[in-house]
C-alpha atoms as a PDB file:
ATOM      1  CA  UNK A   1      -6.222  15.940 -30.783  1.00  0.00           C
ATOM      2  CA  UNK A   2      -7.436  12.188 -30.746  1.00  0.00           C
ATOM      3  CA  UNK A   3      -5.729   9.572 -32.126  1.00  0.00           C
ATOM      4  CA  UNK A   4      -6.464   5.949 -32.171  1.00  0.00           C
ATOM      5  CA  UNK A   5      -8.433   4.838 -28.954  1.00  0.00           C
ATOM      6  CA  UNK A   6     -10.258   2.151 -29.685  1.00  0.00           C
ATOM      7  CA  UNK A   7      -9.702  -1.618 -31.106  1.00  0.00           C
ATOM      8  CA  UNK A   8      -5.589  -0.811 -29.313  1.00  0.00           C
ATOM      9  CA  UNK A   9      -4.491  -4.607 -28.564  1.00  0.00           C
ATOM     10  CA  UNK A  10      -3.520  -5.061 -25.094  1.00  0.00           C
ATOM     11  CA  UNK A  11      -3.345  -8.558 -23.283  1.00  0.00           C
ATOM     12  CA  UNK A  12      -5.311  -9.793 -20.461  1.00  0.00           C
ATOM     13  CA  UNK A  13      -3.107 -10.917 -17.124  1.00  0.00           C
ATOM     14  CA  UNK A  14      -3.816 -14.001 -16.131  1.00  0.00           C
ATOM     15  CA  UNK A  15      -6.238 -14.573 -13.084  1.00  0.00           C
ATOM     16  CA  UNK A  16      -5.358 -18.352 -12.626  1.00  0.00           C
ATOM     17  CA  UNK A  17      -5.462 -19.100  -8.756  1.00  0.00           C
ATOM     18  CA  UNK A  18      -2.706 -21.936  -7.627  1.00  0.00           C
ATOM     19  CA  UNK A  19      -3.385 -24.067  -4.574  1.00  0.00           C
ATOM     20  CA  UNK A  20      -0.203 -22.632  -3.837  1.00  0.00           C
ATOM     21  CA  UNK A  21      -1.330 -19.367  -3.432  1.00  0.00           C
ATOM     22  CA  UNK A  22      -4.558 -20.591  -1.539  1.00  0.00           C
ATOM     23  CA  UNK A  23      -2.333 -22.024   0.581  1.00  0.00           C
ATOM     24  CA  UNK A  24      -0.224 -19.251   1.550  1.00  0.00           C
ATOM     25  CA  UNK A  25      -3.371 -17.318   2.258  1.00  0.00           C
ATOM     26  CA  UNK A  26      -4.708 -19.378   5.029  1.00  0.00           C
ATOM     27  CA  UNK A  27      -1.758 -18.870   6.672  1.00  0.00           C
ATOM     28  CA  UNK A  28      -1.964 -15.339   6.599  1.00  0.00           C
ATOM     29  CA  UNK A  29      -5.373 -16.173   7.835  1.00  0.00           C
ATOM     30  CA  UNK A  30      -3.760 -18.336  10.716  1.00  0.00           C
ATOM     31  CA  UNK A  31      -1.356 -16.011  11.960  1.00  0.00           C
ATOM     32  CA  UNK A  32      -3.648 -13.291  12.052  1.00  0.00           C
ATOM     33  CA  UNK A  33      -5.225 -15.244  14.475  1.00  0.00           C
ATOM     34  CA  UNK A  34      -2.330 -16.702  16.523  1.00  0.00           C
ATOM     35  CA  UNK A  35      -1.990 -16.623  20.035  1.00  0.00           C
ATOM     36  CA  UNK A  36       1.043 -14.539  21.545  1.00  0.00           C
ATOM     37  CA  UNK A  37       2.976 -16.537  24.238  1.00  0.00           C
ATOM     38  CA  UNK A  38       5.915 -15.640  26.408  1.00  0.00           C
ATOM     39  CA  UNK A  39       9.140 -17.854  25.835  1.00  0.00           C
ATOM     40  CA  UNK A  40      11.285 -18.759  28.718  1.00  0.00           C
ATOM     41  CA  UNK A  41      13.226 -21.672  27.642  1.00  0.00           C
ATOM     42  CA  UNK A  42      15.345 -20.865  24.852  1.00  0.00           C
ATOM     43  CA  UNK A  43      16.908 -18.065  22.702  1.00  0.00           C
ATOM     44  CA  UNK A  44      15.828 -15.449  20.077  1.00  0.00           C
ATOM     45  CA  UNK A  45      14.784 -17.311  16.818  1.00  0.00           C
ATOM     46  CA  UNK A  46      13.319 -15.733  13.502  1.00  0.00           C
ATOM     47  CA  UNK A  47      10.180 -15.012  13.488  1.00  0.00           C
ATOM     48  CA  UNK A  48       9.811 -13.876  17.330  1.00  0.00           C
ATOM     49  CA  UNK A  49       8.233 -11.069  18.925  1.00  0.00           C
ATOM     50  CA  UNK A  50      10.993  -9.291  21.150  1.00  0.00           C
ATOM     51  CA  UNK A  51      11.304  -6.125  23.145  1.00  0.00           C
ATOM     52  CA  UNK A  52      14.468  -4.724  23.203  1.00  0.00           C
ATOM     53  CA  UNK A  53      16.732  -1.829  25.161  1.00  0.00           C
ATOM     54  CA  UNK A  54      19.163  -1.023  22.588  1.00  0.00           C
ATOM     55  CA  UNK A  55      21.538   1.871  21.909  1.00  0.00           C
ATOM     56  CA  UNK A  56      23.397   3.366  18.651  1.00  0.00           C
ATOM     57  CA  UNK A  57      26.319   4.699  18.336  1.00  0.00           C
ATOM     58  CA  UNK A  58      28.485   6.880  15.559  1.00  0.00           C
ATOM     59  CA  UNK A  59      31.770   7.920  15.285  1.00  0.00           C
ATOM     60  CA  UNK A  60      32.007   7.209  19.433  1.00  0.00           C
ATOM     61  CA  UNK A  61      28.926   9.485  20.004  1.00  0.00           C
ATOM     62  CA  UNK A  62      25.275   8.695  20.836  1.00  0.00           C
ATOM     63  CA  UNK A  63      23.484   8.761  17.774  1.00  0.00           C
ATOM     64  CA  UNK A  64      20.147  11.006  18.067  1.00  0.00           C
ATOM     65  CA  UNK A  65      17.300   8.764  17.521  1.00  0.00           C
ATOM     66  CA  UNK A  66      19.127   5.933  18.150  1.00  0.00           C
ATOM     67  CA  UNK A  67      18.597   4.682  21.284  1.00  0.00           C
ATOM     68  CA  UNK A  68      14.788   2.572  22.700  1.00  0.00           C
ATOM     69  CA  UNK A  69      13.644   0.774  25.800  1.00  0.00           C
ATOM     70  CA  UNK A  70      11.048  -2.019  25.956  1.00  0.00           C
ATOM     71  CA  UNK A  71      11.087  -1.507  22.003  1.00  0.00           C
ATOM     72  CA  UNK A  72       9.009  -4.208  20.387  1.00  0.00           C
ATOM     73  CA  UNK A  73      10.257  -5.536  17.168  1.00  0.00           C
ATOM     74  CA  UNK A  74       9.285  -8.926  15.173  1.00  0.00           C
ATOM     75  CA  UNK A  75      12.156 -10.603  14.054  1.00  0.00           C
ATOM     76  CA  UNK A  76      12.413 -10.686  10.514  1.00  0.00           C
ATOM     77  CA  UNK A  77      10.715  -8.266   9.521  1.00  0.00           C
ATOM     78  CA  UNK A  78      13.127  -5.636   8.377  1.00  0.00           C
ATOM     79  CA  UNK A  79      12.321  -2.973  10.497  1.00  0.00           C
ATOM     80  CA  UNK A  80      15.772  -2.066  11.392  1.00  0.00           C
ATOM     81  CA  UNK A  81      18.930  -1.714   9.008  1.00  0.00           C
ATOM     82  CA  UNK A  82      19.883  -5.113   7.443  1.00  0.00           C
ATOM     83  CA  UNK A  83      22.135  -7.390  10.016  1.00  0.00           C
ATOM     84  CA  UNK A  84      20.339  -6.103  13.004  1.00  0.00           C
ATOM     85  CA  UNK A  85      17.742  -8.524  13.790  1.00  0.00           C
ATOM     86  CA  UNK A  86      20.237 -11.352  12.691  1.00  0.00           C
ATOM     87  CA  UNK A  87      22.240 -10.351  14.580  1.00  0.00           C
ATOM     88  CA  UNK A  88      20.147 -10.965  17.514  1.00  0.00           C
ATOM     89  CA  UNK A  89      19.272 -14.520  16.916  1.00  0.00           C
ATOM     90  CA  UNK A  90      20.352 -16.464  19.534  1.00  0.00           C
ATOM     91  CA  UNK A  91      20.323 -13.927  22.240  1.00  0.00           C
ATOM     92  CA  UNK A  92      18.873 -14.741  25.667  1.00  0.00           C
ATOM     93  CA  UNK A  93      16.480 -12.583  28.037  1.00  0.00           C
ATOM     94  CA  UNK A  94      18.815 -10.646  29.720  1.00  0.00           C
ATOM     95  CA  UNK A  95      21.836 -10.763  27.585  1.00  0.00           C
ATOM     96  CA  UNK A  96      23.407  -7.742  25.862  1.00  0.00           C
ATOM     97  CA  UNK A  97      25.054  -8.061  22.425  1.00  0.00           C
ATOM     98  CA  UNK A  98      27.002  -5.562  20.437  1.00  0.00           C
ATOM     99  CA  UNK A  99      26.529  -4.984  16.616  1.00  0.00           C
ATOM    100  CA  UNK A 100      28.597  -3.704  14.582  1.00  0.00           C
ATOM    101  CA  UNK A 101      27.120  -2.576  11.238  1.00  0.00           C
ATOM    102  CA  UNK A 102      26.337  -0.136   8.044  1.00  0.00           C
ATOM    103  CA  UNK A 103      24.174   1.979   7.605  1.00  0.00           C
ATOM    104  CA  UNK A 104      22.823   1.108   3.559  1.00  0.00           C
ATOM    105  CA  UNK A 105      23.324   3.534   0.978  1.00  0.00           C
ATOM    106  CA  UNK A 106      20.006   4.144   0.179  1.00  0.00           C
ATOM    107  CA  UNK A 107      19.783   5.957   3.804  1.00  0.00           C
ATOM    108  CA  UNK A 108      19.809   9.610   5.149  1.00  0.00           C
ATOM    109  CA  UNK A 109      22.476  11.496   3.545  1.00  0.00           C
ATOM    110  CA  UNK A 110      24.543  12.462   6.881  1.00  0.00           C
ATOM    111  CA  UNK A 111      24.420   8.591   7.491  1.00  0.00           C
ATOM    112  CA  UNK A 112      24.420   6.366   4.501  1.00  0.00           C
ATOM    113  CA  UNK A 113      27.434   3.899   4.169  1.00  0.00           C
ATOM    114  CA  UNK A 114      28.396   4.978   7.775  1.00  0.00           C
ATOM    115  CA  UNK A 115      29.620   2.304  10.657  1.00  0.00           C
ATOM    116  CA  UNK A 116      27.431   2.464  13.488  1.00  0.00           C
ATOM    117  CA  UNK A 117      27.421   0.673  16.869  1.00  0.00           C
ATOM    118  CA  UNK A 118      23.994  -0.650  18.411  1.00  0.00           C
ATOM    119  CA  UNK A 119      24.365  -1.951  21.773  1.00  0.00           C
ATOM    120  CA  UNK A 120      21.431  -4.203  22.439  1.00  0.00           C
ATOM    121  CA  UNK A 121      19.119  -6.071  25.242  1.00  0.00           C
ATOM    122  CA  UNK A 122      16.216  -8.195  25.308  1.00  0.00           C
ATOM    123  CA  UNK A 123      14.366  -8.461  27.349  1.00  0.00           C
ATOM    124  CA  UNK A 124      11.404 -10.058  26.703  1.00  0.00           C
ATOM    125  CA  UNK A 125      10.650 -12.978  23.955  1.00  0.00           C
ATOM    126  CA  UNK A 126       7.134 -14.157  22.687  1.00  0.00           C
ATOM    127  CA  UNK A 127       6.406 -16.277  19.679  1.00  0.00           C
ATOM    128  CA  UNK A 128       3.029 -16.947  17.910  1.00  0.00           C
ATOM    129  CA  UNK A 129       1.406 -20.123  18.495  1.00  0.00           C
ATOM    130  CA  UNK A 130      -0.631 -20.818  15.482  1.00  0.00           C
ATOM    131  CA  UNK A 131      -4.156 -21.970  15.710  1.00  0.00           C
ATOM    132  CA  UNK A 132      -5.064 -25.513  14.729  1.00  0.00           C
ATOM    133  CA  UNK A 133      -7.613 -25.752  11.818  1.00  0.00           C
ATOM    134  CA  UNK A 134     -10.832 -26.872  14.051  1.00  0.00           C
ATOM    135  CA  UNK A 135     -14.178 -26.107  15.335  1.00  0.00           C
ATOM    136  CA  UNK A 136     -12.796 -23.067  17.509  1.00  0.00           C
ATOM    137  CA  UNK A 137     -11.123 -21.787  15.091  1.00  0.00           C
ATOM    138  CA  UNK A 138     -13.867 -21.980  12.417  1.00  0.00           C
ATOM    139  CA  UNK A 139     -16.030 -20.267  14.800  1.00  0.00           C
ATOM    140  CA  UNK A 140     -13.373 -17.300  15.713  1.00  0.00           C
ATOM    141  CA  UNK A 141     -13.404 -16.929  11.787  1.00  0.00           C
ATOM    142  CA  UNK A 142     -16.860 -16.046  11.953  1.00  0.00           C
ATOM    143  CA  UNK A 143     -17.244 -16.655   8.239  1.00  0.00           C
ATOM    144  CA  UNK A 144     -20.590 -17.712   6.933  1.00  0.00           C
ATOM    145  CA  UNK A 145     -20.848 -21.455   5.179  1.00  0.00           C
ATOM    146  CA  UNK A 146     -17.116 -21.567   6.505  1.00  0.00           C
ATOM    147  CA  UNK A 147     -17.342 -25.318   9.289  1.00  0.00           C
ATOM    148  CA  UNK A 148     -13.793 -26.660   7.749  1.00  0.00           C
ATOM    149  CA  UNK A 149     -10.691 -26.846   6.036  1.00  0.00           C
ATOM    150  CA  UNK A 150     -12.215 -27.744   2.594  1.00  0.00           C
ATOM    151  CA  UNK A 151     -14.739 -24.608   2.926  1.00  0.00           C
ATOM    152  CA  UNK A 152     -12.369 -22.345   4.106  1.00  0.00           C
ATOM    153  CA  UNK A 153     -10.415 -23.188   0.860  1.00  0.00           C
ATOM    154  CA  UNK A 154     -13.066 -22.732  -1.045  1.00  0.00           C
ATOM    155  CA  UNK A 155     -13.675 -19.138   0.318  1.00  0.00           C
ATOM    156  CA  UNK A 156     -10.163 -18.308  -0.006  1.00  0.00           C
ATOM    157  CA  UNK A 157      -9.589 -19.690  -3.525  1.00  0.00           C
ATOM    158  CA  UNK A 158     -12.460 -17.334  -4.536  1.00  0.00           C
ATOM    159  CA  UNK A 159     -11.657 -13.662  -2.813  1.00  0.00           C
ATOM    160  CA  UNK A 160      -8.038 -14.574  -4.183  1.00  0.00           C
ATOM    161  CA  UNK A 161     -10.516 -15.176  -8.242  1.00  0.00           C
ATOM    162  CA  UNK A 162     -12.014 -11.585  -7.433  1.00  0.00           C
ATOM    163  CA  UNK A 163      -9.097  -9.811  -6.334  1.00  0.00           C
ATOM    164  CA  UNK A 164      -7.158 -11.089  -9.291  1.00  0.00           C
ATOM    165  CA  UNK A 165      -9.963 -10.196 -11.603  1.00  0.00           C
ATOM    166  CA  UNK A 166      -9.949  -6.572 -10.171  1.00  0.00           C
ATOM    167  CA  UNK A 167      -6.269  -6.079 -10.101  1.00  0.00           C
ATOM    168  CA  UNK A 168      -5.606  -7.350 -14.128  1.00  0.00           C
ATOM    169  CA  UNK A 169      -9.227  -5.264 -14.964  1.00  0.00           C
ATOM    170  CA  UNK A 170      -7.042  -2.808 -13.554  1.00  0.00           C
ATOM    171  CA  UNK A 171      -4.029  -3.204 -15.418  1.00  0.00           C
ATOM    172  CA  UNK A 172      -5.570  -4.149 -18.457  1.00  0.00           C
ATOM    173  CA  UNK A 173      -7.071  -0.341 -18.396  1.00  0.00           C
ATOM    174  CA  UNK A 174      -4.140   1.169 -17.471  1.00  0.00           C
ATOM    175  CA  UNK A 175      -2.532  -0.023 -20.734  1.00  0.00           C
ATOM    176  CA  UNK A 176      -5.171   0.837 -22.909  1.00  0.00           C
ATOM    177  CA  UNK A 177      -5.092   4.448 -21.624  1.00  0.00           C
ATOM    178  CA  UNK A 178      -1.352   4.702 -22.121  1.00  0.00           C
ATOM    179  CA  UNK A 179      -1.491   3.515 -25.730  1.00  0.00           C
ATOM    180  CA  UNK A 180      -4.815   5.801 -26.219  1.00  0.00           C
ATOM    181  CA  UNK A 181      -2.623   9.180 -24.911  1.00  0.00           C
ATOM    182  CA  UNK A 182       0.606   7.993 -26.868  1.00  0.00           C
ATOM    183  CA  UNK A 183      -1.740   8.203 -29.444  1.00  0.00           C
ATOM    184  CA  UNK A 184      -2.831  11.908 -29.418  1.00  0.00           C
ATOM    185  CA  UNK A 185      -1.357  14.899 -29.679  1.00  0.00           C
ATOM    186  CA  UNK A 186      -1.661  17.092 -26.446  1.00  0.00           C
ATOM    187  CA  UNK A 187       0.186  20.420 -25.799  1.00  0.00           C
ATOM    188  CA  UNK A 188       0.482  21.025 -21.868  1.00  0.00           C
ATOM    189  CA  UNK A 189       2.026  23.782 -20.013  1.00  0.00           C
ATOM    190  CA  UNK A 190       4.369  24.230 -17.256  1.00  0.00           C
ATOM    191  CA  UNK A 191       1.777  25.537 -14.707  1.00  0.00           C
ATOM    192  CA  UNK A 192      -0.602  22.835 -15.183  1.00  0.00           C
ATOM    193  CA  UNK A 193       1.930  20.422 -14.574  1.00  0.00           C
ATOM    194  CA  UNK A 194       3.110  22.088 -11.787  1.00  0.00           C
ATOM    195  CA  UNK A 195      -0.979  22.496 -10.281  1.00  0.00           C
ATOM    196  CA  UNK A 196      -1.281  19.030 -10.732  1.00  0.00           C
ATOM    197  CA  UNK A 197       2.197  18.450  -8.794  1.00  0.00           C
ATOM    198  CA  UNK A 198       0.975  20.245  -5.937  1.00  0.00           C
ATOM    199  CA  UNK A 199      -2.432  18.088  -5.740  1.00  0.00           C
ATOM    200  CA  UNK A 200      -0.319  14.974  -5.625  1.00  0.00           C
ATOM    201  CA  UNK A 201       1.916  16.400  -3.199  1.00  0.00           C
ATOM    202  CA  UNK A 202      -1.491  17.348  -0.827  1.00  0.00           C
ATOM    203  CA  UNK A 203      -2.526  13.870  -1.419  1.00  0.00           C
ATOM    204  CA  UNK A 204       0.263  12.640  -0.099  1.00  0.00           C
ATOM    205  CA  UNK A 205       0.718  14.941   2.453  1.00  0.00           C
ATOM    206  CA  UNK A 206      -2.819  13.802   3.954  1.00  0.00           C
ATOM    207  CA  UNK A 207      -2.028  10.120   3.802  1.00  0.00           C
ATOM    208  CA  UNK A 208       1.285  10.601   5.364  1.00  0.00           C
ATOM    209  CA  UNK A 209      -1.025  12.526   8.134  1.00  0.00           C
ATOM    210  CA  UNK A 210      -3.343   9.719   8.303  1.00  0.00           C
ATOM    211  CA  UNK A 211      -0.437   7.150   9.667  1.00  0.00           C
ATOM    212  CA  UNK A 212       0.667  10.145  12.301  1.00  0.00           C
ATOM    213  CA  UNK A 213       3.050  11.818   9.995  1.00  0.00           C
ATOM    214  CA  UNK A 214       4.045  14.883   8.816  1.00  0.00           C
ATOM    215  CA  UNK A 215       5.429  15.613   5.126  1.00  0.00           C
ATOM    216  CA  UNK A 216       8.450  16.997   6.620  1.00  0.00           C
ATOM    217  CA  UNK A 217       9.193  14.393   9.181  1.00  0.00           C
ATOM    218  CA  UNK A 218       8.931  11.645   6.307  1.00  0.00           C
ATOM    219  CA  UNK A 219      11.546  14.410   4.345  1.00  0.00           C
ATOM    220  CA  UNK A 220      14.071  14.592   7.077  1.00  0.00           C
ATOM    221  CA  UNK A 221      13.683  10.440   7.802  1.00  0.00           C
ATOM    222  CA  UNK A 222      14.311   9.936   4.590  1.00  0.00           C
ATOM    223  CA  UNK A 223      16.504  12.773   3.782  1.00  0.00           C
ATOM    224  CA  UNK A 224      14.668  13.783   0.252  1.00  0.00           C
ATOM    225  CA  UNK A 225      14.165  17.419  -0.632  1.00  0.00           C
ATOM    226  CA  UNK A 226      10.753  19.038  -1.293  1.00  0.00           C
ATOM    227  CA  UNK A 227      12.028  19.535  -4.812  1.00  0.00           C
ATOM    228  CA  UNK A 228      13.515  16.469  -5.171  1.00  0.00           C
ATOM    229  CA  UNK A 229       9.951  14.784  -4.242  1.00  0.00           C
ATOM    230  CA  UNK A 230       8.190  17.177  -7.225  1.00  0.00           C
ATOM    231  CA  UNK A 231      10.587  16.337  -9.632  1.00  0.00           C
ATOM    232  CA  UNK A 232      10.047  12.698  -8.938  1.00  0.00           C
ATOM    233  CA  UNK A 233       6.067  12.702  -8.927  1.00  0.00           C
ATOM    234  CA  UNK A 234       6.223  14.959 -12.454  1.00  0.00           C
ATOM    235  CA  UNK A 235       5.894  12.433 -14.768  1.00  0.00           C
ATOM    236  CA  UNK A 236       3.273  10.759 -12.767  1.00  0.00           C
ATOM    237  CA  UNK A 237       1.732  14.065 -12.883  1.00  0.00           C
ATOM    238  CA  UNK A 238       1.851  14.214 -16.505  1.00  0.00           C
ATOM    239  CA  UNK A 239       0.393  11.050 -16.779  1.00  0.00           C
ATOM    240  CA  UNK A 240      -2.499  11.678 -15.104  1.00  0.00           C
ATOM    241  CA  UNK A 241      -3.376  15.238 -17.148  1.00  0.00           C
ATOM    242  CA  UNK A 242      -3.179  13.646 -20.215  1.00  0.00           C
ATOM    243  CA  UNK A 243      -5.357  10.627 -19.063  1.00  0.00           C
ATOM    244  CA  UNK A 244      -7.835  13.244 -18.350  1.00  0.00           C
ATOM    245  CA  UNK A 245      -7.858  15.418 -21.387  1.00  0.00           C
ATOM    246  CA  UNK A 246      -7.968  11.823 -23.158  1.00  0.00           C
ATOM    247  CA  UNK A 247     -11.141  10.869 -21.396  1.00  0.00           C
ATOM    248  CA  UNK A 248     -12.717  14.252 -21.704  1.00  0.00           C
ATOM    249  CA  UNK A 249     -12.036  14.496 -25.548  1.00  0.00           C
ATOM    250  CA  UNK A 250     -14.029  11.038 -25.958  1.00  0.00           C
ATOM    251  CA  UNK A 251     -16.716  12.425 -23.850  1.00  0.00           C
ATOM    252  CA  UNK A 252     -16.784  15.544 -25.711  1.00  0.00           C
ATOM    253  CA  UNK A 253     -16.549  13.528 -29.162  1.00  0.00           C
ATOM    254  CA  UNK A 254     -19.489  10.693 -28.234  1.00  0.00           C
ATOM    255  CA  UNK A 255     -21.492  13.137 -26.809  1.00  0.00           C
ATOM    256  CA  UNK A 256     -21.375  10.999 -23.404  1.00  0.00           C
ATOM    257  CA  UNK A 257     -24.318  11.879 -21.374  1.00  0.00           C
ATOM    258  CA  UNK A 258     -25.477  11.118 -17.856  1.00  0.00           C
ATOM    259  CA  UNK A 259     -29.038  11.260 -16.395  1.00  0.00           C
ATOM    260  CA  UNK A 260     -29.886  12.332 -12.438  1.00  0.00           C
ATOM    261  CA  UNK A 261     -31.021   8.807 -11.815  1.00  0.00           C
ATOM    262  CA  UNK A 262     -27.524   7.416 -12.700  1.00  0.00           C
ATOM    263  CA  UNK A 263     -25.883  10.389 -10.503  1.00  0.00           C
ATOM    264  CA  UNK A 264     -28.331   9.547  -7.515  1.00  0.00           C
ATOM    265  CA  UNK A 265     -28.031   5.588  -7.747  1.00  0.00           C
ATOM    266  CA  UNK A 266     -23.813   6.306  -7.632  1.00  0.00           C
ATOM    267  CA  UNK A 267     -24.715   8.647  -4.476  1.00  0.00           C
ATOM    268  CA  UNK A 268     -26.950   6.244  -2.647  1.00  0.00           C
ATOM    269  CA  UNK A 269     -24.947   3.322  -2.743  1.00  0.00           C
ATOM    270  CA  UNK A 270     -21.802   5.288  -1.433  1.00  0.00           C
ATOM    271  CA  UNK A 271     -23.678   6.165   1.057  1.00  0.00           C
ATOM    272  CA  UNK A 272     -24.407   2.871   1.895  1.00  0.00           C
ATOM    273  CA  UNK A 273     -20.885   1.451   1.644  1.00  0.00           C
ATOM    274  CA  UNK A 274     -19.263   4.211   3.323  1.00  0.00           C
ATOM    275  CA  UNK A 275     -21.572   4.771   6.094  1.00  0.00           C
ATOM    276  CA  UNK A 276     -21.967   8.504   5.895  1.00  0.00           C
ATOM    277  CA  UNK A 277     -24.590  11.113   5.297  1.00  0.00           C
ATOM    278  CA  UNK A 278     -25.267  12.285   1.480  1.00  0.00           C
ATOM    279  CA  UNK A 279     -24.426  16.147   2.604  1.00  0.00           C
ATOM    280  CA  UNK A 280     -20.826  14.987   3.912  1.00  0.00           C
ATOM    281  CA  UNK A 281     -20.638  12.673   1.077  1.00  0.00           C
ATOM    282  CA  UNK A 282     -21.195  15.052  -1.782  1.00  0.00           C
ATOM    283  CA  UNK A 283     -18.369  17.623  -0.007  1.00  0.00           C
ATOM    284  CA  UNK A 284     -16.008  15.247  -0.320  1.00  0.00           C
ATOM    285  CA  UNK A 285     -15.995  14.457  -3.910  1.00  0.00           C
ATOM    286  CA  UNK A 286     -17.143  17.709  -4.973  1.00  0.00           C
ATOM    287  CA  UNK A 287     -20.663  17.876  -5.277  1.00  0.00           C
ATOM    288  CA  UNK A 288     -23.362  16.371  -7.704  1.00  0.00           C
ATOM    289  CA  UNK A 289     -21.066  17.724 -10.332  1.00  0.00           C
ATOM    290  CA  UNK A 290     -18.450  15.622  -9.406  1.00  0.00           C
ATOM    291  CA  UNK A 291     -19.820  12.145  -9.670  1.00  0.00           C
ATOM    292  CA  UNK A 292     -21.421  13.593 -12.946  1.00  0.00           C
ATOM    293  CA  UNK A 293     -17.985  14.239 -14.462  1.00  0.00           C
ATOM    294  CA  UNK A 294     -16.545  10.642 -12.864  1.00  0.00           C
ATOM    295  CA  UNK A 295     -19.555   8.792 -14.209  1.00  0.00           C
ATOM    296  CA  UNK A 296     -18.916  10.198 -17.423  1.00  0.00           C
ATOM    297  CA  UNK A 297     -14.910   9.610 -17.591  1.00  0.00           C
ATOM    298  CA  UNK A 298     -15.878   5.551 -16.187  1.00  0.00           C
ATOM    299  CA  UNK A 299     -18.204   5.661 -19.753  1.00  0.00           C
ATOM    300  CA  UNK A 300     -15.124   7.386 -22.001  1.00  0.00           C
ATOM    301  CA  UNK A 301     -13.105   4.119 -20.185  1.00  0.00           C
ATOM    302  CA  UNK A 302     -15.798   1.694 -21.122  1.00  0.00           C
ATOM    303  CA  UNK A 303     -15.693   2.963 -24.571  1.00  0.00           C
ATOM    304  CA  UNK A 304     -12.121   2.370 -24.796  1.00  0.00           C
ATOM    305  CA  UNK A 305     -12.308  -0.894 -23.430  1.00  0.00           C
ATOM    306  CA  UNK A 306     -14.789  -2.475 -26.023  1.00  0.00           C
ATOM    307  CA  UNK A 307     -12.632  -1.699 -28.725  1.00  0.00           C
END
């Protein structure tokens, strides 16, 4: 059953974009585009590229998927457990150090809070030389209208004005529907909660696949049961079906229509953007049907959203 869904008073984020933050971006920008060069004449330092030989060991043994060769690893970037790139600062090529840490708490259960020995080597270390902010560099951009520093700002300042606006638009929806299903009454059972558990778990399952992973190597590297993992996701899960009941009872209530040229404008232009074929399209999202029933929940969320 409904309750109040419209006129709900939720405030807007800010989408204010600092100079700061304009700043920082363009050097994201630069070191995307930095050259890698081979150091010879001084130690490890934050920041460098290195490739390592390196060892672990626990309780006196080897520890199984522990040990690397020509392993290449960015300094300061928190790839390995905390203290052991610091502890590599200042290393030479050649030299071999020996760490002596903790494994965190928040790690694999057989190995959380345990000591552990890495025996480590570089051999190799590169930094990145960043690019000065001139003709070449304007050109590698590749940008259109984008010949200098002041330009370049400009462009920056306003993808950072339309991310910002997409990311509070966002939010600002997100809010609305929470207060909207607070608002009604809903009665759910166990096995839809549990369907819609599964779907999440799928989802995740193929993104995991997507970076070259299974679900049950990311459960054994992080040591998290199956169950565990559902139990976590199940409010999420809840969430989300009572969003959708929400959206359908508006649509049900305003009598929210949509016509075929709506549902074949939202098909073309995916098309377009996505590069594919309509058939292959339309069997992804589940056929004209589909983008019928997402068209209508966007209009339920307009609704909301004008109050």
């Amino acid at each position: 059953k409904l309750g109040e869904y419209k006129g709900l008073k939720v405030d807007k984020y800010s989408t204010r974009v600092t100079q700061k933050e304009v700043d920082e971006e363009i050097e994201k920008v630069r070191e995307q585009h930095a050259r890698i060069v081979e150091v010879t004449d001084r130690a490890v330092a934050d920041k460098d590229d290195v490739t390592l030989d390196f060892e672990g060991f626990v309780d006196g043994k080897k520890l199984e998927g522990g040990t690397g060769a020509n392993y290449p690893l960015e300094i300061g970037s928190n790839t390995f457990i905390p203290g052991f790139e610091s502890g590599l600062v200042g290393a030479s090529v050649g030299e071999t150090r020996e760490l002596n840490l903790k494994f965190p708490e928040n790690y694999t259960e057989e190995l959380k809070n345990k000591d552990v020995l890495f025996k480590v080597t570089v051999r190799e270390i590169k930094e990145r030389v960043m690019p000065e902010m001139n003709k070449d560099f304007f050109e590698d951009l590749g940008i259109e209208g984008v010949d200098s520093k002041e330009t370049l700002e400009s462009h920056v300042k306003k993808e950072l004005e339309d991310r910002k606006n997409r990311e509070a638009d966002d939010k600002y929806v997100d809010e609305l529907l929470h207060i909207a299903t607070d608002n009604m009454k809903v009665e759910i059972n166990n096995e839809i909660i549990d369907s819609e558990v599964e779907r999440m778990i799928q989802q995740y399952r193929q993104e995991l696949s997507m970076q070259g992973v299974s679900l049950e190597q990311y459960l054994s590297m992080t040591g998290t049961k199956l169950e565990d993992m559902k139990s976590m996701m199940k409010p999420q899960a809840i969430a989300r079906i009572k969003t959708r009941y929400l959206l359908e009872a508006i649509v049900d209530e305003k009598k929210i229509e949509v016509d075929e040229e709506s549902v074949e404008k939202e098909i073309k232009d995916a098309c377009e953007k996505y590069g594919i074929e309509r058939d292959e399209f339309l069997k992804y999202v589940g056929g004209e049907d589909g983008i019928r029933y997402d068209l209508k929940m966007r209009k339920a969320i307009d609704i909301i959203k004008e109050g």
